[in-house]
PDB file of N, CA and C in Angstrom:
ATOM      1  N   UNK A   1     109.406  97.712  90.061  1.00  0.00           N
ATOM      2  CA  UNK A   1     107.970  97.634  90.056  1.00  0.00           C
ATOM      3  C   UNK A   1     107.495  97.753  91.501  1.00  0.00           C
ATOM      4  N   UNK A   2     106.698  98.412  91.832  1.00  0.00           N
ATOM      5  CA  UNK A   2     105.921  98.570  92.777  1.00  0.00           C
ATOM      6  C   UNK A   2     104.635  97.625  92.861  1.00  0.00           C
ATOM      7  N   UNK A   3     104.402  96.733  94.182  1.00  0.00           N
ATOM      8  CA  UNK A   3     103.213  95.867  94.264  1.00  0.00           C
ATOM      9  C   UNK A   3     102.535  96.451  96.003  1.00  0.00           C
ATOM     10  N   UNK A   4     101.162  96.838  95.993  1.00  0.00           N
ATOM     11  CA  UNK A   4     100.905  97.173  97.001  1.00  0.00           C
ATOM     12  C   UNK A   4     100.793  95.373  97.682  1.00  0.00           C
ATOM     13  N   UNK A   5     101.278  95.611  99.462  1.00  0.00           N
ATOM     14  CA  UNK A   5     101.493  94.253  99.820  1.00  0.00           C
ATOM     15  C   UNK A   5     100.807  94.347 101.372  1.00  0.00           C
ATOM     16  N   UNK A   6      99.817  93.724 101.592  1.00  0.00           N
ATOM     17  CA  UNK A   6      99.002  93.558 102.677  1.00  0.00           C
ATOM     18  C   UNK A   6      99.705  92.404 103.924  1.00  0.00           C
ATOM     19  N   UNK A   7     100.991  92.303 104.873  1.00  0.00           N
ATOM     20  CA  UNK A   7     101.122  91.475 105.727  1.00  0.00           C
ATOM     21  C   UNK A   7     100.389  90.470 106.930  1.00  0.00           C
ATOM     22  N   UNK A   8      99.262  91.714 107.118  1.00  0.00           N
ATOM     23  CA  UNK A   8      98.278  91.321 108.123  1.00  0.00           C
ATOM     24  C   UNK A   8      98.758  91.074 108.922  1.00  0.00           C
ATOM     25  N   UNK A   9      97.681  90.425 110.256  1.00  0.00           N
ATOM     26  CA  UNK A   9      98.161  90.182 111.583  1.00  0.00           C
ATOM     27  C   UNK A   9      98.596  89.184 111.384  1.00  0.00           C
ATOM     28  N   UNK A  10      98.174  87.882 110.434  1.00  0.00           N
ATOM     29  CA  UNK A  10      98.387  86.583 110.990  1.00  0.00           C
ATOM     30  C   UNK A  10      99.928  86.354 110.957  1.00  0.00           C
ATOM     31  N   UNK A  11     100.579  86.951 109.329  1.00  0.00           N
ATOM     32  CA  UNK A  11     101.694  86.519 108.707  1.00  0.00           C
ATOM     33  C   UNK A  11     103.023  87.497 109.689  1.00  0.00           C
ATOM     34  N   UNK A  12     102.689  88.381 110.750  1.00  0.00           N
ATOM     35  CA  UNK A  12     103.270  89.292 111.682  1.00  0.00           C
ATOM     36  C   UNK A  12     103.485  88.059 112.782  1.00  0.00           C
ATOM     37  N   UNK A  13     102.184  87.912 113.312  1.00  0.00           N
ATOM     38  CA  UNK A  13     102.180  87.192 114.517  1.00  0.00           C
ATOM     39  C   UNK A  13     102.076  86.285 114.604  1.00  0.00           C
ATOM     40  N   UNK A  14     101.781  85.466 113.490  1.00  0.00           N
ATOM     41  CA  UNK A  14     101.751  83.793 113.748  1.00  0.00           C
ATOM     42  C   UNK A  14     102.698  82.786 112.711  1.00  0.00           C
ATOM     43  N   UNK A  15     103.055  83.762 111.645  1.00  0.00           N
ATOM     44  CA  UNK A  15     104.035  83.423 110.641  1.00  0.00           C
ATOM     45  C   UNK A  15     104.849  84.271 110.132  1.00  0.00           C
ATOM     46  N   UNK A  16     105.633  84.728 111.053  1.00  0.00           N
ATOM     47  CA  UNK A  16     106.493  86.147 110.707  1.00  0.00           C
ATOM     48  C   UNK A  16     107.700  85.803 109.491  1.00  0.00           C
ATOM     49  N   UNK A  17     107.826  84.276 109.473  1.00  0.00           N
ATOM     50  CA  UNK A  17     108.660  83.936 108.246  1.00  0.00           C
ATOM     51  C   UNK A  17     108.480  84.451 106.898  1.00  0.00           C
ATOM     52  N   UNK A  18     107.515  84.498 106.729  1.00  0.00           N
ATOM     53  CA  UNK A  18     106.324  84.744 105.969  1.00  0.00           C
ATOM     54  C   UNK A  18     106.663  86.531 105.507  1.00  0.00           C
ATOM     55  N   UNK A  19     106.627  86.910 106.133  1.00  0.00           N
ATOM     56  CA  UNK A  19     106.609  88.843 106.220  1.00  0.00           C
ATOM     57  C   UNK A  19     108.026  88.695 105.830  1.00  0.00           C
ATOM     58  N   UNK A  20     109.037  87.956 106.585  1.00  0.00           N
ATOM     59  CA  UNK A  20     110.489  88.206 106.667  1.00  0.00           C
ATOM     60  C   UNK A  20     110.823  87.900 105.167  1.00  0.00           C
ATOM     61  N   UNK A  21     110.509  86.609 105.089  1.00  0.00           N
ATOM     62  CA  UNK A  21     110.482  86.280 103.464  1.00  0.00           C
ATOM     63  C   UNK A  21     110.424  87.067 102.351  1.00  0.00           C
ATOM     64  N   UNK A  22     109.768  87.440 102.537  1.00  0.00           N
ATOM     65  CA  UNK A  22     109.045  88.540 101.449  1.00  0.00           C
ATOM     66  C   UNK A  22     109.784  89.658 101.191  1.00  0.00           C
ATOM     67  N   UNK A  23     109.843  90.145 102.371  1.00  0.00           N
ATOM     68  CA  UNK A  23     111.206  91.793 102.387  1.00  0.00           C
ATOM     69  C   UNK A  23     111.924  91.495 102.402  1.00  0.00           C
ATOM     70  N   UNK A  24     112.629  89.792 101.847  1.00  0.00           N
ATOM     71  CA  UNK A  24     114.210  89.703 101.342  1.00  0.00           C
ATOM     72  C   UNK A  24     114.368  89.562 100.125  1.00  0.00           C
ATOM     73  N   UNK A  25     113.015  88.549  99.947  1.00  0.00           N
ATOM     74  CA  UNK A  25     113.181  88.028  98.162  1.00  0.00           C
ATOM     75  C   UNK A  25     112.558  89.751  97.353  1.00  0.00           C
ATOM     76  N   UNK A  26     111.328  90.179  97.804  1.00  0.00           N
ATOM     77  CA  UNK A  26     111.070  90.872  96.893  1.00  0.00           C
ATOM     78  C   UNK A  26     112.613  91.751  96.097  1.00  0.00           C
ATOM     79  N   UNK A  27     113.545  92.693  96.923  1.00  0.00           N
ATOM     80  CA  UNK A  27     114.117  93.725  96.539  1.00  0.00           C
ATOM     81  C   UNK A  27     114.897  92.747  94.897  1.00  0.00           C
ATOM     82  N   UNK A  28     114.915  91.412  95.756  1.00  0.00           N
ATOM     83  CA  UNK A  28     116.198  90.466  94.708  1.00  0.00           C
ATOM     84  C   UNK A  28     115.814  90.270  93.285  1.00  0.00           C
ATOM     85  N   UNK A  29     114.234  90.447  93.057  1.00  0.00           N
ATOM     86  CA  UNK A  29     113.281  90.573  91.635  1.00  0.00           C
ATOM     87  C   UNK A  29     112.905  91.948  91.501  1.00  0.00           C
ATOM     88  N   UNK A  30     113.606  93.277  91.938  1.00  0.00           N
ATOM     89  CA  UNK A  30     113.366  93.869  91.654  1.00  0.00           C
ATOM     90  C   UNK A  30     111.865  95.185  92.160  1.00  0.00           C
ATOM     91  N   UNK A  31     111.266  94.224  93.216  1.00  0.00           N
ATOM     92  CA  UNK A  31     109.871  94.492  93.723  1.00  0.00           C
ATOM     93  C   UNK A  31     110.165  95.751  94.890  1.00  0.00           C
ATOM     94  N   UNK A  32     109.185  96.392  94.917  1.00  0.00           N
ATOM     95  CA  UNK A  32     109.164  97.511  96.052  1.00  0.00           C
ATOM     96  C   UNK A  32     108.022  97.014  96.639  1.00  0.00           C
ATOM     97  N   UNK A  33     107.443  96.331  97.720  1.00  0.00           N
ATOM     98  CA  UNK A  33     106.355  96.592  98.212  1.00  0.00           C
ATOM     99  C   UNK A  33     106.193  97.778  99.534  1.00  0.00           C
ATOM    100  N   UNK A  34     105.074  98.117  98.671  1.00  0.00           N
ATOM    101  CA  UNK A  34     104.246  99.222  99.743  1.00  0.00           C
ATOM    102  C   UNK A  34     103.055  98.843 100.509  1.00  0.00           C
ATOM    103  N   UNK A  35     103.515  99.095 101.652  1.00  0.00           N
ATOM    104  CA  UNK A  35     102.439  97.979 102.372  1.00  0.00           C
ATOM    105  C   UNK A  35     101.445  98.449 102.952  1.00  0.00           C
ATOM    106  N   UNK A  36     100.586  97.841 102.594  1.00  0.00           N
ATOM    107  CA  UNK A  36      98.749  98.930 102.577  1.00  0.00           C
ATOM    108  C   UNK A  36      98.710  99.070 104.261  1.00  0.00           C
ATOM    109  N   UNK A  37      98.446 100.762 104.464  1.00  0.00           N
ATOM    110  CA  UNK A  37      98.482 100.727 106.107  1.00  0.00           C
ATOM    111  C   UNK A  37      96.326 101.025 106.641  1.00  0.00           C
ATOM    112  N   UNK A  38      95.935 100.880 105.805  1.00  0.00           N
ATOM    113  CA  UNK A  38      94.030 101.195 105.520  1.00  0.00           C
ATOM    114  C   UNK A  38      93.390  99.774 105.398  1.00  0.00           C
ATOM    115  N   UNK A  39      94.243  98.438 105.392  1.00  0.00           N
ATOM    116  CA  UNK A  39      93.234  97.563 105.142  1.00  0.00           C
ATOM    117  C   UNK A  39      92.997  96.819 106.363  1.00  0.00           C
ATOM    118  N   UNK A  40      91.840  95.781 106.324  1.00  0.00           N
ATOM    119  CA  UNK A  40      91.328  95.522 107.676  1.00  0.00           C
ATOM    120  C   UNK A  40      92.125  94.114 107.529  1.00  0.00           C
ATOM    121  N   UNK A  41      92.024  93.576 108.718  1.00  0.00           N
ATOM    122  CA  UNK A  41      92.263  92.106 109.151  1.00  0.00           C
ATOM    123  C   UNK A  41      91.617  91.124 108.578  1.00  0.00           C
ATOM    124  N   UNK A  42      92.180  89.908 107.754  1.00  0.00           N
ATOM    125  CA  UNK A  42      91.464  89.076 107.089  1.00  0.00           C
ATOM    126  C   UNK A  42      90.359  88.020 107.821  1.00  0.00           C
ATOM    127  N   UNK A  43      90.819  87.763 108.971  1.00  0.00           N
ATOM    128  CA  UNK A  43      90.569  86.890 109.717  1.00  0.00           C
ATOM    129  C   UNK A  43      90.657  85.554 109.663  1.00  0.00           C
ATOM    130  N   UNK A  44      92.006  85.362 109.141  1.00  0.00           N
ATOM    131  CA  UNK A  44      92.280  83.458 108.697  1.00  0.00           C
ATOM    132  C   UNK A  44      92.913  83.497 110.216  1.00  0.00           C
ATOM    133  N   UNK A  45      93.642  83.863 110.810  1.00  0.00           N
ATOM    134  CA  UNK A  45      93.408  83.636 112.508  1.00  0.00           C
ATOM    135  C   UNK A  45      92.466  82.380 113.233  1.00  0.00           C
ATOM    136  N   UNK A  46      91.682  83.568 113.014  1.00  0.00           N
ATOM    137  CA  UNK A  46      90.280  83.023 113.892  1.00  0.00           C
ATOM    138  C   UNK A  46      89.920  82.020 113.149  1.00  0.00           C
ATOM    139  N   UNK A  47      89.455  81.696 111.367  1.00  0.00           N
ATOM    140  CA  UNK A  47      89.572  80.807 110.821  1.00  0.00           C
ATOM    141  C   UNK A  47      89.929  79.394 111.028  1.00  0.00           C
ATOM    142  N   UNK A  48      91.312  79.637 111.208  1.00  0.00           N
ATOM    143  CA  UNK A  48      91.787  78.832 111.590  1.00  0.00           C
ATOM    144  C   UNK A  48      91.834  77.607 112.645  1.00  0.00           C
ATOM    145  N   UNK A  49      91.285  78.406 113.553  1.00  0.00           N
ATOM    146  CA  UNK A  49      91.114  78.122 114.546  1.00  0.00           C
ATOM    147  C   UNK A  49      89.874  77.487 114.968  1.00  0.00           C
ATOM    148  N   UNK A  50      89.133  77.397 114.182  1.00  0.00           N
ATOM    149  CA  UNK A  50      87.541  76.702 114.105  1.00  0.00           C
ATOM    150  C   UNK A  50      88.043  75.586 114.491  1.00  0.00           C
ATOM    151  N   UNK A  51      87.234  75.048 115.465  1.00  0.00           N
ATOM    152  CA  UNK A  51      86.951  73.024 116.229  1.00  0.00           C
ATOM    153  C   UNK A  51      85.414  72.657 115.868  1.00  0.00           C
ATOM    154  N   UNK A  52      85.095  71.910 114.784  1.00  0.00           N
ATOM    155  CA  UNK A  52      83.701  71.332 114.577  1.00  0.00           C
ATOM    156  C   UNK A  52      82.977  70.316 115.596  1.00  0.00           C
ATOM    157  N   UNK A  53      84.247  70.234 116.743  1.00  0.00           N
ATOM    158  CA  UNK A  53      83.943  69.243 117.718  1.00  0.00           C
ATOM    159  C   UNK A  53      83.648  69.961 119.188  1.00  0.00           C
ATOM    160  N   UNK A  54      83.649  71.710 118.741  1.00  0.00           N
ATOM    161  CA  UNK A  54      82.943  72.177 120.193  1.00  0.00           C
ATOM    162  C   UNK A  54      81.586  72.414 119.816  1.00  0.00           C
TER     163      UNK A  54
END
């Protein structure tokens, strides 16, 4: 089965476990992901990163 699969920046650069994870377990269920190279940045990053105390 083919699942289109979006990594983003965050799960690259701030949780690469995350990406690594994924391109080990998927092949083991059988999964192909194709990984969308057109979509934009989610921005849970920056999200994240919100301080209600500045």
């Amino acid at each position: 089965m083919k699942v289109a699969y979006w990594p983003g920046c965050v799960s690259r650069g701030f949780t690469p476990e995350l990406h690594g994870s994924m391109a080990k377990v998927a092949p083991l269920l059988d999964i192909e992901l194709v990984e969308l190279d057109r979509a934009c940045c989610t921005g849970a990053g920056v999200i994240a990163e919100h301080n209600q105390e500045l």
